[in-house]
Protein backbone atom coordinates (compact mmCIF):
# COMPACT_ATOMS: atom_id res chain seq x y z
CA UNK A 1 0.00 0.00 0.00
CA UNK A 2 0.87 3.18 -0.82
CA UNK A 3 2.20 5.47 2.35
CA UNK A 4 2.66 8.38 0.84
CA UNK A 5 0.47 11.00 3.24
CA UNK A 6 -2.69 12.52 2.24
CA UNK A 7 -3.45 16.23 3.03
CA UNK A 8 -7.12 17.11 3.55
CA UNK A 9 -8.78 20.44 3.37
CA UNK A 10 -12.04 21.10 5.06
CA UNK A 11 -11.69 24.74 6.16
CA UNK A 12 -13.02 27.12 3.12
CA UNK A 13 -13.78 24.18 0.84
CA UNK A 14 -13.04 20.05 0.51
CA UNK A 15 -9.64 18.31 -1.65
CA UNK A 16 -7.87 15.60 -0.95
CA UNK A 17 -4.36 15.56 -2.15
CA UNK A 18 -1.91 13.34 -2.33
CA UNK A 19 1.75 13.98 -4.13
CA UNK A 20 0.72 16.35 -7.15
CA UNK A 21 -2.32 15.25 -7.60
CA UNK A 22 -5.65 17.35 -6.07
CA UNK A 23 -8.96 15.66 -5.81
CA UNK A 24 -11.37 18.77 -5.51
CA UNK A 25 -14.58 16.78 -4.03
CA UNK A 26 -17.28 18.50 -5.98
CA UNK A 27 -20.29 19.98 -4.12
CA UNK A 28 -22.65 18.93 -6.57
CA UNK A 29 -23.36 15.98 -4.79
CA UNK A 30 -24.07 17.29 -1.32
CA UNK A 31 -24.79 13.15 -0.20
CA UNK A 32 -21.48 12.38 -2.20
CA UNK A 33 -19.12 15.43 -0.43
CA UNK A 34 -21.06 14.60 3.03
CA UNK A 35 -20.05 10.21 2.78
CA UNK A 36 -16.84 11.46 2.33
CA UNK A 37 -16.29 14.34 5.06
CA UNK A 38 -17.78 12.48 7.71
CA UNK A 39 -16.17 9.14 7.54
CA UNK A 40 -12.50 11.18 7.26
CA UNK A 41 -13.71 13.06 10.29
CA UNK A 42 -14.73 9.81 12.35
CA UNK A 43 -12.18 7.70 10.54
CA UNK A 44 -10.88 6.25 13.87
CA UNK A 45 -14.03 3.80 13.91
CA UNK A 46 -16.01 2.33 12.15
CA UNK A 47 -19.52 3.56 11.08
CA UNK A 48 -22.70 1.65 10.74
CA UNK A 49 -24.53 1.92 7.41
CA UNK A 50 -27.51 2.90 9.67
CA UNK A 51 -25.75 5.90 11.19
CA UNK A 52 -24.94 6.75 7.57
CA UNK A 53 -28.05 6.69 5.96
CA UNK A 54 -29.41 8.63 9.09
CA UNK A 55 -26.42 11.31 8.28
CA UNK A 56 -27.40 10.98 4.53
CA UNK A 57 -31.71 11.23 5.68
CA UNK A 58 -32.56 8.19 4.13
CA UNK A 59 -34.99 5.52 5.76
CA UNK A 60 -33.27 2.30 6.75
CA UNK A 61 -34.50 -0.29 4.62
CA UNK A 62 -33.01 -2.85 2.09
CA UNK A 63 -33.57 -0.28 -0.49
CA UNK A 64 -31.67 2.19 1.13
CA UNK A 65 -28.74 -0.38 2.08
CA UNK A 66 -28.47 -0.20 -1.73
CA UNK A 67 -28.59 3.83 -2.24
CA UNK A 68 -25.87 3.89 0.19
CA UNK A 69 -24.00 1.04 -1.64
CA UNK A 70 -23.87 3.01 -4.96
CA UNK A 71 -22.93 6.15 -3.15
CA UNK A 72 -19.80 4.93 -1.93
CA UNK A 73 -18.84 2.93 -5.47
CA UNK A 74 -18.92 6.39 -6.39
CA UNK A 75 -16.94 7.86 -3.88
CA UNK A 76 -14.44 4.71 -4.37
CA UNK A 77 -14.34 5.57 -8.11
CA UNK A 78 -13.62 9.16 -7.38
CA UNK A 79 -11.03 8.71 -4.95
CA UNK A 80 -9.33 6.67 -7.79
CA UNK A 81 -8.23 9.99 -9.72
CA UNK A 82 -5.60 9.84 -7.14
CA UNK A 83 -4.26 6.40 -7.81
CA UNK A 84 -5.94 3.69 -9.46
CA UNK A 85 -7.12 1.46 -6.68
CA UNK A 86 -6.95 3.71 -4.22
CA UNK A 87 -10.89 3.95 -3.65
CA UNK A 88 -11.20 0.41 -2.50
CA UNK A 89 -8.33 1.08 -0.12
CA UNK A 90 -9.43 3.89 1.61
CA UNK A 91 -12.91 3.11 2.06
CA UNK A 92 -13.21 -0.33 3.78
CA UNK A 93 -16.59 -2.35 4.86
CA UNK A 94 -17.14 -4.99 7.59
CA UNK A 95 -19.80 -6.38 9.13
CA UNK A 96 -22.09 -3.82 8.15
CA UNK A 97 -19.81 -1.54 8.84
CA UNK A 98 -17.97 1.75 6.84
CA UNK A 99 -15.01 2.87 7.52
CA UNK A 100 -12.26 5.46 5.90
CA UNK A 101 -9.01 3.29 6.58
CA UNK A 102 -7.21 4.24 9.88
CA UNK A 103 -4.01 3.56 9.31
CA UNK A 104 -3.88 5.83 6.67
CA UNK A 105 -1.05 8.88 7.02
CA UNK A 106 -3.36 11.56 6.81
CA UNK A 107 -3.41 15.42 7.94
CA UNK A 108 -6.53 17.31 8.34
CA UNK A 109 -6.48 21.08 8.42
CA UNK A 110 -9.65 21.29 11.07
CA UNK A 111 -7.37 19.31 13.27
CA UNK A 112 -4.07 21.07 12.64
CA UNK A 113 -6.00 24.33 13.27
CA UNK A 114 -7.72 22.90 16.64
CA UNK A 115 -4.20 21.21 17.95
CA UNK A 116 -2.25 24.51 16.93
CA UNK A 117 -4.92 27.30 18.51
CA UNK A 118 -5.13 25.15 21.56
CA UNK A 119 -1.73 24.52 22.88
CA UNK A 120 -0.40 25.31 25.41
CA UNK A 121 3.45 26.07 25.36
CA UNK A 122 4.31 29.63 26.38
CA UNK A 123 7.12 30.13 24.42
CA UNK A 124 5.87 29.05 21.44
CA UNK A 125 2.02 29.68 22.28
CA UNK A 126 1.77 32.92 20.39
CA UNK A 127 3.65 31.69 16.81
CA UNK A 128 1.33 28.67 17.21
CA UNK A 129 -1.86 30.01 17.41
CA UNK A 130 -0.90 32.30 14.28
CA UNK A 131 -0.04 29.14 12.43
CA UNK A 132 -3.10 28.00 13.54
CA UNK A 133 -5.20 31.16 12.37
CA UNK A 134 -3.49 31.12 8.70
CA UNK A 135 -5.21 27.32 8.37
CA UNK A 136 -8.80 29.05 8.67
CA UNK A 137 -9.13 29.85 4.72
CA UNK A 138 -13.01 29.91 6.15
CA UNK A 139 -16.01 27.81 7.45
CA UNK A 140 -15.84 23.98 7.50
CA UNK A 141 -17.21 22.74 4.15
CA UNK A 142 -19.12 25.48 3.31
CA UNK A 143 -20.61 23.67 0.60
CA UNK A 144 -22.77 21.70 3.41
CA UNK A 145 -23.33 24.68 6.03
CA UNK A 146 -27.01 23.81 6.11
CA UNK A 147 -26.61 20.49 7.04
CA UNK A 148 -26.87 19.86 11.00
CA UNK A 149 -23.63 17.83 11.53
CA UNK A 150 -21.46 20.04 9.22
CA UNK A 151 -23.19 23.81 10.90
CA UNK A 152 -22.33 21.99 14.59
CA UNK A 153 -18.76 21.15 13.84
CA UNK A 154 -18.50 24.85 11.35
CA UNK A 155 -19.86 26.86 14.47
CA UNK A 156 -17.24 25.52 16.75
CA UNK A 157 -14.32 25.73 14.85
CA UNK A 158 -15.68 29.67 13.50
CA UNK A 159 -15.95 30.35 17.65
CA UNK A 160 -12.70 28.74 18.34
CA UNK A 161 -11.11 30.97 15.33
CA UNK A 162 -12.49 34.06 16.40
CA UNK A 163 -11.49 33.19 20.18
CA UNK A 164 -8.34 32.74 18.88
CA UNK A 165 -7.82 35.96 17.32
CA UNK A 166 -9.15 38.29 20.34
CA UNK A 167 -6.23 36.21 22.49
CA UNK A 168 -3.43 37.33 20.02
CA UNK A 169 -4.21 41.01 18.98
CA UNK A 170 -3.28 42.18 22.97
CA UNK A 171 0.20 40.29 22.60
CA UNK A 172 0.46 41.67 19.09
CA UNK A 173 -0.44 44.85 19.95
CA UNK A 174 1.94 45.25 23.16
CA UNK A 175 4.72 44.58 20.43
CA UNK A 176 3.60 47.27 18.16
CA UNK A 177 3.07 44.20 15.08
CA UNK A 178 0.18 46.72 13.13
CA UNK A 179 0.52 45.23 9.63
CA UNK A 180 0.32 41.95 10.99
CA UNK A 181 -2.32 42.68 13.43
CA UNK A 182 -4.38 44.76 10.07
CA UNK A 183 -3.95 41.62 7.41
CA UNK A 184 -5.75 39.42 10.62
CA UNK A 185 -8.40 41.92 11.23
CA UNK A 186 -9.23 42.00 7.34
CA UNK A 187 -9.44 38.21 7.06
CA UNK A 188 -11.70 37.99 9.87
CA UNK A 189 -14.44 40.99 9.06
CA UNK A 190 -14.62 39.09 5.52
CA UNK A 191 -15.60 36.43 7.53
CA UNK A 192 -17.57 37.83 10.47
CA UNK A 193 -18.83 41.44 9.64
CA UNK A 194 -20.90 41.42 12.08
CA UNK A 195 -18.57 41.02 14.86
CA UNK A 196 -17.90 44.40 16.63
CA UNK A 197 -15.22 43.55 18.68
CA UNK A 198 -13.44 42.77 15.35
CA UNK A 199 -14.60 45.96 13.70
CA UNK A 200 -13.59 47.88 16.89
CA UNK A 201 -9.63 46.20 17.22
CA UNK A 202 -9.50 46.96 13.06
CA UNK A 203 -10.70 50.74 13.44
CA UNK A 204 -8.06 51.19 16.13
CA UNK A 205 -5.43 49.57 14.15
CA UNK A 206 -5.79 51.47 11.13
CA UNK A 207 -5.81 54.50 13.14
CA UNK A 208 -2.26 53.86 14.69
CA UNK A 209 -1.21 52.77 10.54
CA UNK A 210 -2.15 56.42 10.39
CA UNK A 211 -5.25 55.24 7.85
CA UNK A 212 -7.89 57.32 9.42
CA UNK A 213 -10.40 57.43 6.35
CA UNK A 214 -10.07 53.31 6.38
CA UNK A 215 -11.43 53.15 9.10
CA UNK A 216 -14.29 55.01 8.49
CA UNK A 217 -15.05 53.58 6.05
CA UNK A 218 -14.55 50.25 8.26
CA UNK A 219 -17.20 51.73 10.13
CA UNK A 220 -19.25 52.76 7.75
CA UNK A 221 -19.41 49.24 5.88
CA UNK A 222 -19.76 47.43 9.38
CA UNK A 223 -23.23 49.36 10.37
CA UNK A 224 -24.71 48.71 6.73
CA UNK A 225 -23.83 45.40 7.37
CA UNK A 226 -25.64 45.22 10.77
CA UNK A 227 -28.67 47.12 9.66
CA UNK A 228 -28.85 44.45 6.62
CA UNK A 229 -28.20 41.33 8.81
CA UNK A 230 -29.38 41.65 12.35
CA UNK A 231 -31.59 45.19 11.88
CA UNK A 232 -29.76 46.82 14.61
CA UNK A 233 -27.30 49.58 14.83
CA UNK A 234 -23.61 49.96 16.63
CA UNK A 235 -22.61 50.97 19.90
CA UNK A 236 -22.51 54.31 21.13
CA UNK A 237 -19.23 53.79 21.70
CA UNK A 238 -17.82 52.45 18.44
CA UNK A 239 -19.81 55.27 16.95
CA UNK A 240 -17.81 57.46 19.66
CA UNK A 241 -14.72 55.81 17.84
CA UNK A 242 -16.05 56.87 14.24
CA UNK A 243 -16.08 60.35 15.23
CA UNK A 244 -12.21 60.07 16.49
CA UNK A 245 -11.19 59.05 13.77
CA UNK A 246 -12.66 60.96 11.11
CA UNK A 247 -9.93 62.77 8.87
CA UNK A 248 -9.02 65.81 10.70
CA UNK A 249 -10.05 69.27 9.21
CA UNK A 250 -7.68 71.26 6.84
CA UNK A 251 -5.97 73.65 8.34
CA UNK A 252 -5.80 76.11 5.79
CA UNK A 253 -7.69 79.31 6.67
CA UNK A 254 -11.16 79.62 4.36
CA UNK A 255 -12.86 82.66 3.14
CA UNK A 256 -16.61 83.45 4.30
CA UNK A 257 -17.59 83.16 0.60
CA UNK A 258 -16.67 79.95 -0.11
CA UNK A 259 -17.41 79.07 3.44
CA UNK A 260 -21.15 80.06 2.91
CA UNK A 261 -20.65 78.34 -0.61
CA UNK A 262 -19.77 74.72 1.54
CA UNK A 263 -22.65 75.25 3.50
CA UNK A 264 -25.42 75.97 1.08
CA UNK A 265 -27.74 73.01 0.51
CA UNK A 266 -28.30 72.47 -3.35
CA UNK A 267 -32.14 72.77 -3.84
CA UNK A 268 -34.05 69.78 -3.21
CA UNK A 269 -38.07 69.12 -2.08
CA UNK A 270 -38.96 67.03 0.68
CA UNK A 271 -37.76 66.18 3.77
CA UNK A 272 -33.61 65.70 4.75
CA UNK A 273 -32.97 62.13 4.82
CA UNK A 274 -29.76 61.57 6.68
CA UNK A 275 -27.92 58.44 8.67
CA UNK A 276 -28.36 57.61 11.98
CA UNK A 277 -25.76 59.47 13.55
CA UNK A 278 -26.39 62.82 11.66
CA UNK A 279 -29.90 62.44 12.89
CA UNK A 280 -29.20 61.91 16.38
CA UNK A 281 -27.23 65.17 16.26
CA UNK A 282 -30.16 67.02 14.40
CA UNK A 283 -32.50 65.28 17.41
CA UNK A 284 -30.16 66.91 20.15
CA UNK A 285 -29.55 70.59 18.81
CA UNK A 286 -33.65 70.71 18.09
CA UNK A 287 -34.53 69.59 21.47
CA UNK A 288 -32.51 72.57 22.85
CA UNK A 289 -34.37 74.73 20.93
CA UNK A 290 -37.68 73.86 21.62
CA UNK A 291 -36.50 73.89 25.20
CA UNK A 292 -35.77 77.33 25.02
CA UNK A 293 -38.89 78.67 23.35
CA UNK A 294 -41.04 76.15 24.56
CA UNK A 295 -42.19 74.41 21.05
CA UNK A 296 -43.60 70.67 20.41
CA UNK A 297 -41.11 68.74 18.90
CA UNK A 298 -42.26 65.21 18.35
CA UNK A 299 -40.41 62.08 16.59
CA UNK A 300 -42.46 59.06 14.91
CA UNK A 301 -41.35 55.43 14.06
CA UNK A 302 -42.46 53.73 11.15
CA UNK A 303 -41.97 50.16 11.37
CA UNK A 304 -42.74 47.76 7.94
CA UNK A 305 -44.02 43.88 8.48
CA UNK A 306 -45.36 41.35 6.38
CA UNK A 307 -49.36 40.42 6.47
CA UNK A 308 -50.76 39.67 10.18
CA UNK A 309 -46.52 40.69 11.39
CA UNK A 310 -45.04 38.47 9.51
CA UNK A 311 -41.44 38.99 8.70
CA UNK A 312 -41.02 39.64 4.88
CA UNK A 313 -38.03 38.19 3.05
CA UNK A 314 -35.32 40.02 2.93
CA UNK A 315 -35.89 41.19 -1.06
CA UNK A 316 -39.21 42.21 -0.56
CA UNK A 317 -37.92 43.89 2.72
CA UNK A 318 -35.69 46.08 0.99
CA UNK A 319 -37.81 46.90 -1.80
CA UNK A 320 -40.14 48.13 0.46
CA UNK A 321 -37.88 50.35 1.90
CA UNK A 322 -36.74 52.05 -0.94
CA UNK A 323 -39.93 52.59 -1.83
CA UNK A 324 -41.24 54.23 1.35
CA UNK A 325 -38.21 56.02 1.46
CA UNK A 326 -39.44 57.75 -1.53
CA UNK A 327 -42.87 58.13 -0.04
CA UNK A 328 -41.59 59.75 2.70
CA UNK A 329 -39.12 62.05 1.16
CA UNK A 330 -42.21 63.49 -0.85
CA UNK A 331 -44.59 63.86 1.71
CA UNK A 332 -42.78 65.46 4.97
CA UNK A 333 -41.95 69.13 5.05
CA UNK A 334 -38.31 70.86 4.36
CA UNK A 335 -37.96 71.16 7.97
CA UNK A 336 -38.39 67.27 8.91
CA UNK A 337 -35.68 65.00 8.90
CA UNK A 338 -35.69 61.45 8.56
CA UNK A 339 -33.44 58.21 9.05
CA UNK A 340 -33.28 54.58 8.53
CA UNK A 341 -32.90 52.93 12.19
CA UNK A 342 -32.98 49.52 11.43
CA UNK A 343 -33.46 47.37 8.40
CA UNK A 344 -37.43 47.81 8.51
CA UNK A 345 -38.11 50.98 10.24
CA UNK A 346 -37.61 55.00 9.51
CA UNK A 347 -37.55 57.59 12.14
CA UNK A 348 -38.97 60.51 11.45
CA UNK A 349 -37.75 64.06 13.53
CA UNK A 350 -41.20 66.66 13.28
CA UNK A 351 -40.47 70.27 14.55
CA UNK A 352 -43.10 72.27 15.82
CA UNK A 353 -45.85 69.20 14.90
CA UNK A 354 -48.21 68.44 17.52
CA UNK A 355 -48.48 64.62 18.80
CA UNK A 356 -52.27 64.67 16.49
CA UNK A 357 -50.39 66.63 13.88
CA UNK A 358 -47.38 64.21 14.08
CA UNK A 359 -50.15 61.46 13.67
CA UNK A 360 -51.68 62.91 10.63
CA UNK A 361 -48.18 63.14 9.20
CA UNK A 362 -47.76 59.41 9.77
CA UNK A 363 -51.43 58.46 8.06
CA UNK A 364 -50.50 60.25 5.64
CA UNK A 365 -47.57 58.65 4.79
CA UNK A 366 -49.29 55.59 5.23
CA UNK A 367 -52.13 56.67 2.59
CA UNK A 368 -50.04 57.09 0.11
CA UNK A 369 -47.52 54.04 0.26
CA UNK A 370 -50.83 52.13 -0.11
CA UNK A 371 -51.95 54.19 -2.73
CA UNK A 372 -48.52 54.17 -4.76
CA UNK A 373 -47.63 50.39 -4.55
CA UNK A 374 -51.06 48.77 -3.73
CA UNK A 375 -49.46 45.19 -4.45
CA UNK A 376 -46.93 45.31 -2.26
CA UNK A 377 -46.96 42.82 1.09
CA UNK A 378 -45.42 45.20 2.98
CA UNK A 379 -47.97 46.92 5.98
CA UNK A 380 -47.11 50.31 7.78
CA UNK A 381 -47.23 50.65 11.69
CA UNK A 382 -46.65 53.70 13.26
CA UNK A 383 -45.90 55.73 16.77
CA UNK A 384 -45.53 59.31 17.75
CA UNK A 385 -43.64 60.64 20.85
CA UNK A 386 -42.69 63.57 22.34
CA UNK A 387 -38.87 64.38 22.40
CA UNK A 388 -37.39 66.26 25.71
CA UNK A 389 -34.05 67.73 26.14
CA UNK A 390 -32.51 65.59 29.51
CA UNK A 391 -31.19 69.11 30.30
C-alpha cells in the first residue's frame, strides 16, 4: 500500500491531495461530499450503514442499504483519480460496517487548526496560534453549512477561530506588530462582519497605521452590514470611535464666501434624509431649541411587516424600503428629517408638529404608500412621541 500522506482540506472548501495530484470533491453531490467528510472526520471507527443513511436522511431499509451502496462505489471511483485502486483502499466495509481506513497517514487542516490554537506552550504559544489562524481559509465545508452535523462542527471551529484571534491582537499589539495585526483583522471581518469587537480592534489599528479614512469607512461598511443582517445599529461607543477618527479638518484658513458656498444646501423638495448618527445630532440641537422657546417637537417610528406581522423576506424587505423612502421624502416638510434605524423601520424628527399633527403626518404617509404600490406585502405601523431635552 501506498504510504505516501494525504493532506485534507475542510476549512473554506473540501480536496484531498496526495503527491501532485488534487482531488477537488465537488459539491454537486451534497450526499457524495457529506459520505466522504464524515467518515475522514470519524475515521478512527467504524460507522454503521444505519448511522450513515441517518447522516445521509434516508430511511433504513433494504432499499436504502443499496442507495448507500452506490454512493460509496462512487466515492471509491472518485477517490481513484488519485491512484488507481486507491478507492477500494481507503474506504473499507465490515460487518455492516464503513469505515475510511485508519491507518492511513493523513493530515486534516480542522485538526491542525484545533491542535495549533489550543496549545499550550508559552514560548511558542503565540507563533502557534498564528499558524493555527493562517489554516482558517473559512467555514468547515461550506458547501454543506445547512446540514446539522457540518453547521455543529463549522460553528465551533468559526468560535474557536475568532477566540483565537481576540487572544493574540493584545500580545500583538503590546509589540507594536500593526501590519500583521491589520492583514488578521481584514481576514476575519470578511468572515464575520458582524462582529464588533473585530470591527472595533480593526478601526483602532488602522488609526495607529495612520489610515484614518479606512477606518471610516470600516465603520461605515460594518453598520450597513448590521442594519442588513441583524436590523440593529452599533454601539454608542464604536460610533464614539467613528467620530475620532474621522480625517481631521484642513488647516488652511477659508474665506466666508466659499465658506457660505460649503454650507449651502443644493435645492431639493422634501424632507432631509440623513444616517443615523447625523440624525441623532439634528434630534439633540432641536430639542434645545424647543427647550428654550417652549415648542412641540415630536419624533415618529415607522416600522414595515409582512401580512398579520409576519417577517417579509429580505428582497421584498428592501424593496419596500426604498420605496417608502421615496414616499416619505415626498410627503414630509423641508424642515423634517428622517433616518433609517434599522433594516425595517424610519424615524422621522417633526419640529413644531403636535403629537395629532405628528399622527396625521404618519397616516399620511401611510395613505399614500398604499396608494402608490397597492401590491406590495409590505404593511405600515406607526408611533408618535414627544422628544425632551434631559437638560
Amino acid at each position: 500500500m501506498n504510504t505516501t500522506p494525504l493532506r485534507v482540506q475542510m476549512l473554506g472548501g473540501f480536496s484531498i491531495r496526495r503527491k501532485e495530484k488534487t482531488l477537488r470533491i465537488s459539491d454537486r453531490s451534497r450526499k457524495l461530499c457529506l459520505l466522504l467528510a464524515f467518515l475522514i472526520w470519524e475515521r478512527k471507527r467504524p460507522v454503521p450503514w444505519e448511522e450513515l443513511a441517518g447522516l445521509l436522511q434516508m430511511d433504513q431499509s433494504p432499499g436504502a442499504l443499496n442507495t448507500l451502496k452506490a454512493l460509496v462505489h462512487r466515492a471509491r471511483t472518485d477517490l481513484d483519480q488519485l491512484e488507481p485502486g486507491t478507492g477500494r483502499s481507503f474506504l473499507i466495509r465490515r460487518a455492516g460496517c464503513y469505515q475510511w481506513r485508519p491507518d492511513l497517514p493523513l493530515t486534516l487542516d480542522a485538526e491542525e487548526f484545533v491542535r495549533l490554537c489550543q496549545g499550550e506552550g508559552q514560548s511558542e504559544r503565540l507563533s502557534q496560534k498564528l499558524e493555527g489562524l493562517a489554516l482558517y481559509r473559512g467555514g468547515l465545508l461550506p458547501a454543506l453549512s445547512s446540514h446539522p452535523w457540518a453547521a455543529g462542527q463549522a460553528c465551533t471551529l468559526r468560535e474557536l477561530y475568532l477566540q483565537t484571534l481576540l487572544d493574540v491582537l493584545p500580545p500583538l499589539s503590546a509589540q507594536e506588530r500593526w501590519p500583521e495585526m491589520e492583514r488578521l483583522t481584514a481576514a476575519a471581518l470578511l468572515l464575520e462582519p458582524c462582529r464588533e469587537e473585530l470591527c472595533r480592534w480593526r478601526m483602532e489599528i488602522l488609526d495607529r497605521l495612520d489610515r484614518r479614512p479606512e477606518a471610516a469607512q470600516v465603520y461605515e461598511e460594518f453598520q450597513d452590514q448590521l442594519l442588513a443582517q441583524m436590523g440593529i445599529l452599533p454601539s454608542d461607543s464604536l460610533r464614539e470611535l467613528y467620530w475620532q477618527v474621522q480625517p481631521a479638518w484642513d488647516v488652511r484658513a477659508i474665506s466666508p464666501a466659499n465658506l457660505l458656498e460649503h454650507l449651502r444646501e443644493p435645492p431639493r423638495p422634501g424632507a432631509l434624509m440623513c444616517n443615523y448618527d447625523f440624525f441623532r445630532i439634528v434630534c439633540h440641537s432641536m430639542a434645545r431649541m424647543a427647550e428654550r422657546s417652549g415648542d412641540s417637537l415630536h419624533v415618529a417610528l415607522i416600522s414595515l411587516t409582512g401580512p398579520e406581522d409576519s417577517t417579509l423576506p429580505k428582497a421584498s424587505l428592501d424593496r419596500a424600503m426604498d420605496n417608502l423612502e421615496g414616499v416619505i421624502l415626498s410627503h414630509m416638510r423641508r424642515g423634517d428629517t428622517a433616518t433609517r434605524c434599522s433594516a425595517s423601520q424610519f424615524l422621522l424628527l417633526l419640529p413644531w408638529a403636535s403629537y395629532e399633527n405628528g399622527r396625521m403626518i404618519c397616516g399620511r404617509i401611510s395613505r399614500a404608500f398604499a396608494r402608490q404600490f397597492p401590491h406590495s406585502p409590505a404593511r405600515l405601523q406607526f408611533s408618535v412621541q414627544p422628544l425632551l431635552s434631559e437638560a
